[in-house]
Protein backbone atom coordinates (compact mmCIF):
# COMPACT_ATOMS: atom_id res chain seq x y z
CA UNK A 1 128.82 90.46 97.72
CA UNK A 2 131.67 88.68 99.23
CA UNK A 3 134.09 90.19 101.46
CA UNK A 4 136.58 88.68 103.68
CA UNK A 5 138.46 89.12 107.41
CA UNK A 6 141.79 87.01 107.99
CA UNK A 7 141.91 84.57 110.56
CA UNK A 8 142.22 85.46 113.96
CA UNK A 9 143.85 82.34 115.20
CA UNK A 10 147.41 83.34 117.06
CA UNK A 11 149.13 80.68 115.23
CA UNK A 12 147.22 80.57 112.06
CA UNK A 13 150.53 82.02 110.15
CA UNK A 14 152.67 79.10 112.10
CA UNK A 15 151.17 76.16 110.53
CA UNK A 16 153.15 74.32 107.55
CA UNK A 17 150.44 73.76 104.75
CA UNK A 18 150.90 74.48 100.89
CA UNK A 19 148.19 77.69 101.25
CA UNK A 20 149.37 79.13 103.52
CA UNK A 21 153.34 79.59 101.60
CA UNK A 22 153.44 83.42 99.93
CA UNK A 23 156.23 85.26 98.50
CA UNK A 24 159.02 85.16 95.72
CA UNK A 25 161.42 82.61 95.18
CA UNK A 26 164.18 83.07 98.15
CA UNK A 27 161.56 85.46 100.22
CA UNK A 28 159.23 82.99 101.12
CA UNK A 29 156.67 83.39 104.30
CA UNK A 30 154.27 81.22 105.93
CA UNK A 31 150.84 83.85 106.06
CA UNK A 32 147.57 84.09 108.11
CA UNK A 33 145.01 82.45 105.73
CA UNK A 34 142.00 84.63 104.57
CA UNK A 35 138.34 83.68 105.82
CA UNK A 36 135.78 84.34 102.87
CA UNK A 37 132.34 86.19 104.25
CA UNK A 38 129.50 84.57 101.66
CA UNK A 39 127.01 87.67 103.02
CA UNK A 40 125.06 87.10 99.69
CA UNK A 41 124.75 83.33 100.14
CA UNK A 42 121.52 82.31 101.74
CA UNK A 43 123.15 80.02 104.03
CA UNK A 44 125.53 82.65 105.49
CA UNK A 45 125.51 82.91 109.22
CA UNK A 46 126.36 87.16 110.58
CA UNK A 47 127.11 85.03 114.45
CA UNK A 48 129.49 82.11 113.06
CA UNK A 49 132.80 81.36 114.04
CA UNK A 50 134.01 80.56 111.07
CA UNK A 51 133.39 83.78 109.78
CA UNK A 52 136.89 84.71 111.36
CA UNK A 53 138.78 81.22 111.82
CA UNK A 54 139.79 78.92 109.03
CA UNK A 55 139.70 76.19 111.29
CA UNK A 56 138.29 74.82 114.25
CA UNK A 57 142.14 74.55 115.68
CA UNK A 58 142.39 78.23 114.85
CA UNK A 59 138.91 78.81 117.19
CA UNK A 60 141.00 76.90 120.05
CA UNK A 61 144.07 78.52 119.97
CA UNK A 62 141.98 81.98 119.94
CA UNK A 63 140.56 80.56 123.39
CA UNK A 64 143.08 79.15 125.12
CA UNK A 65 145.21 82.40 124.21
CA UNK A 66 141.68 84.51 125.53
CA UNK A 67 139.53 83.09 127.35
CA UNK A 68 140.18 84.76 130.37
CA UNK A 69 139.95 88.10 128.28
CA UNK A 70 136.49 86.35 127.02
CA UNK A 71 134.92 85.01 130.10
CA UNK A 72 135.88 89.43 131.81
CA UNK A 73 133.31 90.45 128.87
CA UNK A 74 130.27 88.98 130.64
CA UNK A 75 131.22 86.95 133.63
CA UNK A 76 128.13 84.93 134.75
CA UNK A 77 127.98 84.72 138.75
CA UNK A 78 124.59 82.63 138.63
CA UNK A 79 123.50 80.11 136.26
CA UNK A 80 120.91 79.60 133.68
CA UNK A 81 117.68 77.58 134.41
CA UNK A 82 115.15 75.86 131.90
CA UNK A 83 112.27 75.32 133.61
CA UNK A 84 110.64 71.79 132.74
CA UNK A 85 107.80 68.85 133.69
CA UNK A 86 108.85 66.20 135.63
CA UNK A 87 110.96 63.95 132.82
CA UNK A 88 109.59 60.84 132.12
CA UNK A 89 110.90 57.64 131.88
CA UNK A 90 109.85 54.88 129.95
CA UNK A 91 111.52 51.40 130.48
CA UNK A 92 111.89 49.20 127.27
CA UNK A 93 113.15 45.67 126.64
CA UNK A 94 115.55 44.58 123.75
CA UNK A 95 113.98 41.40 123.72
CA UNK A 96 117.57 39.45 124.56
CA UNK A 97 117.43 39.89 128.28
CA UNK A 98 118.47 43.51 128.59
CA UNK A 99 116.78 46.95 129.24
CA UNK A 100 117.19 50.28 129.02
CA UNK A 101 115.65 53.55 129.60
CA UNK A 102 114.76 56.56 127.70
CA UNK A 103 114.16 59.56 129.63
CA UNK A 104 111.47 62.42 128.05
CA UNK A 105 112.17 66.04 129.08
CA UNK A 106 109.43 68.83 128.17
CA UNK A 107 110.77 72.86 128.80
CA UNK A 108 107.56 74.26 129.92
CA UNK A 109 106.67 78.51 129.15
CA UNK A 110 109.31 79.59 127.27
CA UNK A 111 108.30 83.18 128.41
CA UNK A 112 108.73 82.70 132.41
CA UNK A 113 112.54 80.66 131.74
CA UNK A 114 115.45 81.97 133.49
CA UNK A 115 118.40 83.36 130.85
């Protein structure tokens, strides 16, 4: 079953493109366009973004109009750790004079990790 929300970008219903035009010759309006919610599609995602913005520009202008509003939901006063070995790195040659490094990282007990 599809369903569908319409965008929740602030200026979604600003921008000048040929789906967004509506109305009757004379009456004409530039409207929010609808985002489509595939919830019978395999693929679908319940946590995406783009289950409520029609475009990533849409997503930005949501959080530069919010974020503030966003960030007051569930500030974060510490930050997250990973815990992890000691990275290693391996040193390789190109074979024309030049090296360069790769650096491994292994998280370690995903159980005991911070966040």
């Amino acid at each position: 079953m599809s369903s569908h929300y319409w965008c929740h970008g602030p200026k979604c219903h600003t921008y000048e493109t040929q789906d967004r035009i509506r109305g009757s010759k004379g009456s004409k309006v530039l409207r929010t366009r609808k985002v489509k919610q595939d919830t019978d599609r395999s693929w679908y995602s319940p946590n995406s973004i783009y289950n409520y913005f029609c475009s990533q520009g849409c997503v930005f202008d949501f959080w530069n109009a919010n974020a503030q509003r966003v960030v007051a939901l569930d500030p974060r006063p510490t930050p997250l750790e990973t815990r992890i070995e000691d990275p290693k790195r391996t040193k390789h040659d190109t074979g024309y004079g030049r090296t360069y490094y790769n650096t491994t990282i292994t998280k370690v007990d995903r159980e005991s990790n911070v966040g």
